[in-house]
Protein backbone atom coordinates (compact mmCIF):
# COMPACT_ATOMS: atom_id res chain seq x y z
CA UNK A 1 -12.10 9.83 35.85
CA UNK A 2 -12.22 7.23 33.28
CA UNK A 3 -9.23 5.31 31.80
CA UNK A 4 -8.94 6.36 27.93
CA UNK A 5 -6.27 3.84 27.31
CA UNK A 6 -5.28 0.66 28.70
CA UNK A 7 -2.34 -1.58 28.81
CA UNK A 8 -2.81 -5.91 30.47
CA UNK A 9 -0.25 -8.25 31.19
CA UNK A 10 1.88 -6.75 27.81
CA UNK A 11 4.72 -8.52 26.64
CA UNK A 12 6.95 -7.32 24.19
CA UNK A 13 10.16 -8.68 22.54
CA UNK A 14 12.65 -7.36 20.47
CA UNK A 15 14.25 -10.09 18.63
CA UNK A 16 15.26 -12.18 21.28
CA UNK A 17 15.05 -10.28 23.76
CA UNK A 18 12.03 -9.72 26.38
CA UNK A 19 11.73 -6.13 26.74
CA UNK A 20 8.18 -5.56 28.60
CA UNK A 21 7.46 -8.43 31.39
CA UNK A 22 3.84 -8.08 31.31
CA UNK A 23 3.44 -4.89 32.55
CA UNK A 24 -0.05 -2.97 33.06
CA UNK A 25 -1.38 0.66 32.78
CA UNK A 26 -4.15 3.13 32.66
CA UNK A 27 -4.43 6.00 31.32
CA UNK A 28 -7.17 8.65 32.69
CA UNK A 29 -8.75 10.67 30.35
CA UNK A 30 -7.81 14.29 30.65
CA UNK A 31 -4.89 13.68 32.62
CA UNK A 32 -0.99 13.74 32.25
CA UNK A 33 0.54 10.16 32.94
CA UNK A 34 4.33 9.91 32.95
CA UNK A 35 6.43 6.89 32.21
CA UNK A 36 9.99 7.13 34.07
CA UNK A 37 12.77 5.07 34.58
CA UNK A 38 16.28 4.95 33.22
CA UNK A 39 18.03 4.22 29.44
CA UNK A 40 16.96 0.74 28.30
CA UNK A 41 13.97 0.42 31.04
CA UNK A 42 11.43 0.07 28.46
CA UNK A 43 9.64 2.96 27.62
CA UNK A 44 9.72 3.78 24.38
CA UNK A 45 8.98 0.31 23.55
CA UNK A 46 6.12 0.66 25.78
CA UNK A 47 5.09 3.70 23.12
CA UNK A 48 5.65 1.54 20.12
CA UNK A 49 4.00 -1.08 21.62
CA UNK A 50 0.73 0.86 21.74
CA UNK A 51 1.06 2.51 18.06
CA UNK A 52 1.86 -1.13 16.89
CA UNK A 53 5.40 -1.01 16.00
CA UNK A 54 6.52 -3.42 17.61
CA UNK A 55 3.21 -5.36 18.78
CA UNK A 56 3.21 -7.19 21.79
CA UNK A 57 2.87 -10.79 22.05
CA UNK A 58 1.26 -11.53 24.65
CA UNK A 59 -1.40 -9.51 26.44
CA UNK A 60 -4.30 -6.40 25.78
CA UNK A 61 -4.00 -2.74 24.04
CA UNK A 62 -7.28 -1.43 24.76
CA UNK A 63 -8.15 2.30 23.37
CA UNK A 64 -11.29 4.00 24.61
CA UNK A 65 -12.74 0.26 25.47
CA UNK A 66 -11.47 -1.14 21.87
CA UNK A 67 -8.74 -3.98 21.73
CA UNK A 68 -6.57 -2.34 19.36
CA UNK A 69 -3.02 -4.18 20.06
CA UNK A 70 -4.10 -6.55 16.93
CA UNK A 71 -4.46 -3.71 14.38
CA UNK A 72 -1.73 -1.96 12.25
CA UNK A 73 0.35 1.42 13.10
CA UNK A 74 -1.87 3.12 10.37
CA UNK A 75 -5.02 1.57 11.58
CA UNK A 76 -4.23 2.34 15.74
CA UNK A 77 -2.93 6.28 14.80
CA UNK A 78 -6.19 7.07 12.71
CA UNK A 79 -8.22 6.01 16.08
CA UNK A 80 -7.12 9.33 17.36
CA UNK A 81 -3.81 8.70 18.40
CA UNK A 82 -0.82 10.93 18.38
CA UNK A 83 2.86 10.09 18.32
CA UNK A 84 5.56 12.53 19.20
CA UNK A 85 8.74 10.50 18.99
CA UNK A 86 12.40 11.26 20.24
CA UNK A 87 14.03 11.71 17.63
CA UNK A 88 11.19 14.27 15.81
CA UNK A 89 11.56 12.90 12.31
CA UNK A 90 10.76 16.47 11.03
CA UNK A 91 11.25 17.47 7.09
CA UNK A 92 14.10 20.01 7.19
CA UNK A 93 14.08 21.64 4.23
CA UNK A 94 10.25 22.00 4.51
CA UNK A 95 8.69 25.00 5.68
CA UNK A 96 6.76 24.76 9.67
CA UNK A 97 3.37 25.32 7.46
CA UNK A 98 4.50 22.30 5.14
CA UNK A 99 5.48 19.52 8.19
CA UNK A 100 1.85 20.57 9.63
CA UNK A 101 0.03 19.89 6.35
CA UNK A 102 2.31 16.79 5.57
CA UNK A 103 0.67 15.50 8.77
CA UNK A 104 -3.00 16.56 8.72
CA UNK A 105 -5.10 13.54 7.99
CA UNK A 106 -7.66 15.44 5.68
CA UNK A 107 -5.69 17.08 3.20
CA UNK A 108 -8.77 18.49 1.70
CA UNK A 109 -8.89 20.85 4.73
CA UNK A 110 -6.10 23.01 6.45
CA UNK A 111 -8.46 23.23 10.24
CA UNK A 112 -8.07 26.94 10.95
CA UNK A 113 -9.07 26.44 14.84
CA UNK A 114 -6.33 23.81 14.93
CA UNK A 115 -3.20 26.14 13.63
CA UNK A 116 -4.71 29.09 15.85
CA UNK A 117 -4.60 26.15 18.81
CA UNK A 118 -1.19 25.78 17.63
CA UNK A 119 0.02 29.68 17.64
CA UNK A 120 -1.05 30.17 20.74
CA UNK A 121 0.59 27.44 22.41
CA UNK A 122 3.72 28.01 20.29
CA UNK A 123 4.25 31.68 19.57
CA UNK A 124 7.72 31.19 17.88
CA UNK A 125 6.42 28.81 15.76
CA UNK A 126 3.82 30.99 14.54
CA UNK A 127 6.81 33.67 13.83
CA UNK A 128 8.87 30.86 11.40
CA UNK A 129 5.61 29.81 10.44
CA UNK A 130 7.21 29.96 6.84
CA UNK A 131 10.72 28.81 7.68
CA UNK A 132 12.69 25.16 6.93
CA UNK A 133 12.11 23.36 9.48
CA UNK A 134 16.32 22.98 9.74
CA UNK A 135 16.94 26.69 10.51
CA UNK A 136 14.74 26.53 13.61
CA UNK A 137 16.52 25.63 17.32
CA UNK A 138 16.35 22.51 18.75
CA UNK A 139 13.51 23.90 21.04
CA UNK A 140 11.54 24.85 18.21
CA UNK A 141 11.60 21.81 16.38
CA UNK A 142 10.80 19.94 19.47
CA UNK A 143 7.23 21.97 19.47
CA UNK A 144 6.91 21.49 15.62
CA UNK A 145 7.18 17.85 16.48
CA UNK A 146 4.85 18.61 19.43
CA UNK A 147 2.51 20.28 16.90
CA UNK A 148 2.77 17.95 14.10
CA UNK A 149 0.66 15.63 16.55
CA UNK A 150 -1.64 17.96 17.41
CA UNK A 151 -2.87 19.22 14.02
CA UNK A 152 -5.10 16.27 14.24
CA UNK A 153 -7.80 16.19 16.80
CA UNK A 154 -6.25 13.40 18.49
CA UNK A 155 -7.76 11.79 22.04
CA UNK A 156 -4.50 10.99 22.91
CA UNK A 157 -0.66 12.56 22.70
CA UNK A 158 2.26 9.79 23.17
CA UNK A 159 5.15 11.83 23.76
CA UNK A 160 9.09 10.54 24.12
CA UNK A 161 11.52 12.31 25.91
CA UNK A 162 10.52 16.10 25.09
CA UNK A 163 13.05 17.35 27.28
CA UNK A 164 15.89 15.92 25.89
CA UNK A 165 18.74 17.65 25.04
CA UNK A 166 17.26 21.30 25.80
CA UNK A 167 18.48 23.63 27.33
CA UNK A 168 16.51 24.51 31.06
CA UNK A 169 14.67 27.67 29.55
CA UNK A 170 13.56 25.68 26.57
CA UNK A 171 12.46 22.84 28.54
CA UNK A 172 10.19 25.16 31.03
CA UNK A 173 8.63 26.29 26.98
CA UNK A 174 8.19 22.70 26.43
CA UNK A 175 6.67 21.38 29.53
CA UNK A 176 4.18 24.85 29.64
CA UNK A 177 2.87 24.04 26.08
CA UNK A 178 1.64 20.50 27.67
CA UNK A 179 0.46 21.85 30.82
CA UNK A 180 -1.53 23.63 28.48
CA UNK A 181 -2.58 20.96 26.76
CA UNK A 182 -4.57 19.49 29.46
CA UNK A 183 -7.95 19.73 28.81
CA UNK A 184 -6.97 19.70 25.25
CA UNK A 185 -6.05 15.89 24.96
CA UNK A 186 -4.56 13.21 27.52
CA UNK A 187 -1.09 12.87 27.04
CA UNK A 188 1.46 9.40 28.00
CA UNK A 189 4.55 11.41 28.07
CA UNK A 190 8.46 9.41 28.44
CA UNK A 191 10.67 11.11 30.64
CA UNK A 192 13.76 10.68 32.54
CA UNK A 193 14.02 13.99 34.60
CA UNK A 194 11.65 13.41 37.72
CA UNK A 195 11.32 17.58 38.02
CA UNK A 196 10.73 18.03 34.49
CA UNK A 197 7.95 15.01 34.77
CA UNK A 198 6.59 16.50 38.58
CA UNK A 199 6.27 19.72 36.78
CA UNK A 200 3.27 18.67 34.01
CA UNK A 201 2.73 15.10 35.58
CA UNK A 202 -0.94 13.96 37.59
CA UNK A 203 0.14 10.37 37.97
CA UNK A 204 3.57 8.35 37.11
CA UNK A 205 4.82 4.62 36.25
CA UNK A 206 8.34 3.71 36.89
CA UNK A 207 9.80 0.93 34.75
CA UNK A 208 13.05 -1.00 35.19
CA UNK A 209 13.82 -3.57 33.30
CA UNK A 210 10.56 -4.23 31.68
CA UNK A 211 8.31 -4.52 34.72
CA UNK A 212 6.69 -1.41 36.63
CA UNK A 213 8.04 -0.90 40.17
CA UNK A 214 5.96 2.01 41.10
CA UNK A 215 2.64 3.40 39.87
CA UNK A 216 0.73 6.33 41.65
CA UNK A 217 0.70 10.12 42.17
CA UNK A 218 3.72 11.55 41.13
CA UNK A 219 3.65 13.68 44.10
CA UNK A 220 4.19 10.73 46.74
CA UNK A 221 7.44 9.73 44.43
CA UNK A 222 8.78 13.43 44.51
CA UNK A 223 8.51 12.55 48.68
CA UNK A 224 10.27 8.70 48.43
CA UNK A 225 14.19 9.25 48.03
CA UNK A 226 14.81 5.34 48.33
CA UNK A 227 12.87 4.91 45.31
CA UNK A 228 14.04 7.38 43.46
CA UNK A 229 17.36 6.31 44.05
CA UNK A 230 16.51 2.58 43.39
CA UNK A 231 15.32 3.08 40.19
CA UNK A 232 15.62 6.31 38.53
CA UNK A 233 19.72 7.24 40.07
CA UNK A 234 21.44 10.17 38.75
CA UNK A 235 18.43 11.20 36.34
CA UNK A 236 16.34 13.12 39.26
């Protein structure tokens, strides 16, 4: 399996401060990858590191072989990559329909195949398909932001925290809609819940202060209780 995206020796600060200690990471095509550790670790900075939000400086983005850590956000996300962030940054008082065509790079051309792609992964959204986005629950905007990446035919999903703040049944929604989506795209997902990640996840990074401590199959971390303990604490 071939790595699709690529992280060397990154550093990234935030001000002053040294958030990622030249950490590196591959991606496999086709494959789930989960970044875990806990608050303040690093990992959505290692997300807006790769979209060029906050570039690094020092080290090597590379995206499907491509340096890419030198190029702007807009530049990197029309290279096929998608950004699903934590917050979702949805339009409220527009319509599901309207937040999907917002996002759609070619405006010229509403893809069919993609919103069918879309219904079927996300039945309810296909039932409010012409509600504001503000009436819908907080597990149904998650998948509009979910969707909102996906309209695009993007290599590559970055997703941050998607289970936060659900509630267990709407988190097993969540986490089905990217099993799913294997196949579809890769996906880097953030998480902080080692069964929500073991549930979707092929392989796993564990950050703690700006370094990775562990990389590997997620299933030999599910069997390690000292590291768990170590570096992810009350979270699994």
């Amino acid at each position: 399996m071939k790595n699709l995206l690529e992280l060397e020796n990154v550093h990234t600060y935030i001000g002053q401060y040294h958030i990622l200690q030249g950490i590196s990471m591959e991606v496999p095509e086709g494959a789930v990858t989960v970044i875990l550790g806990r608050n303040g670790a690093g990992k959505t900075t290692t997300l807006e590191t790769i979209l060029g939000i906050k570039p690094p400086s020092k080290g090597t983005v590379r995206f499907k072989g491509e340096d890419i850590h030198k190029l702007s956000l807009h530049n990197i996300v029309k290279k096929g990559i998608g950004y699903v962030p934590e917050d979702k940054r949805l339009f409220g008082t527009l319509t599901v329909e309207e937040n999907l065509r917002l996002a759609e790079r070619n405006k010229q051309d509403f893809h069919r195949e993609r919103r069918e792609l879309i219904w079927d992964l996300f039945p309810d959204l296909k039932r409010a398909w012409k509600r504001p986005a503000s009436t819908l629950s907080g597990g149904q905007q998650q998948m509009l932001s979910i969707a909102r990446a996906m309209i695009n035919d993007n290599s590559i999903m970055l997703i941050d925290e998607p289970s936060m703040g659900l509630a267990p049944k709407l988190v097993q929604e969540v986490m089905s809609a990217v099993e799913q989506m294997k196949g579809l795209t890769t996906v880097l997902m953030v998480e902080q819940n080692l069964k929500v990640a073991e549930s979707v996840a092929d392989r796993c990074y564990i950050l703690d202060n700006g370094m990775i401590v562990y990389s590997g199959d997620i299933k030999e971390l599910v069997k390690d209780e000292e590291l768990q303990n170590n570096y992810l604490g009350v979270t699994v």
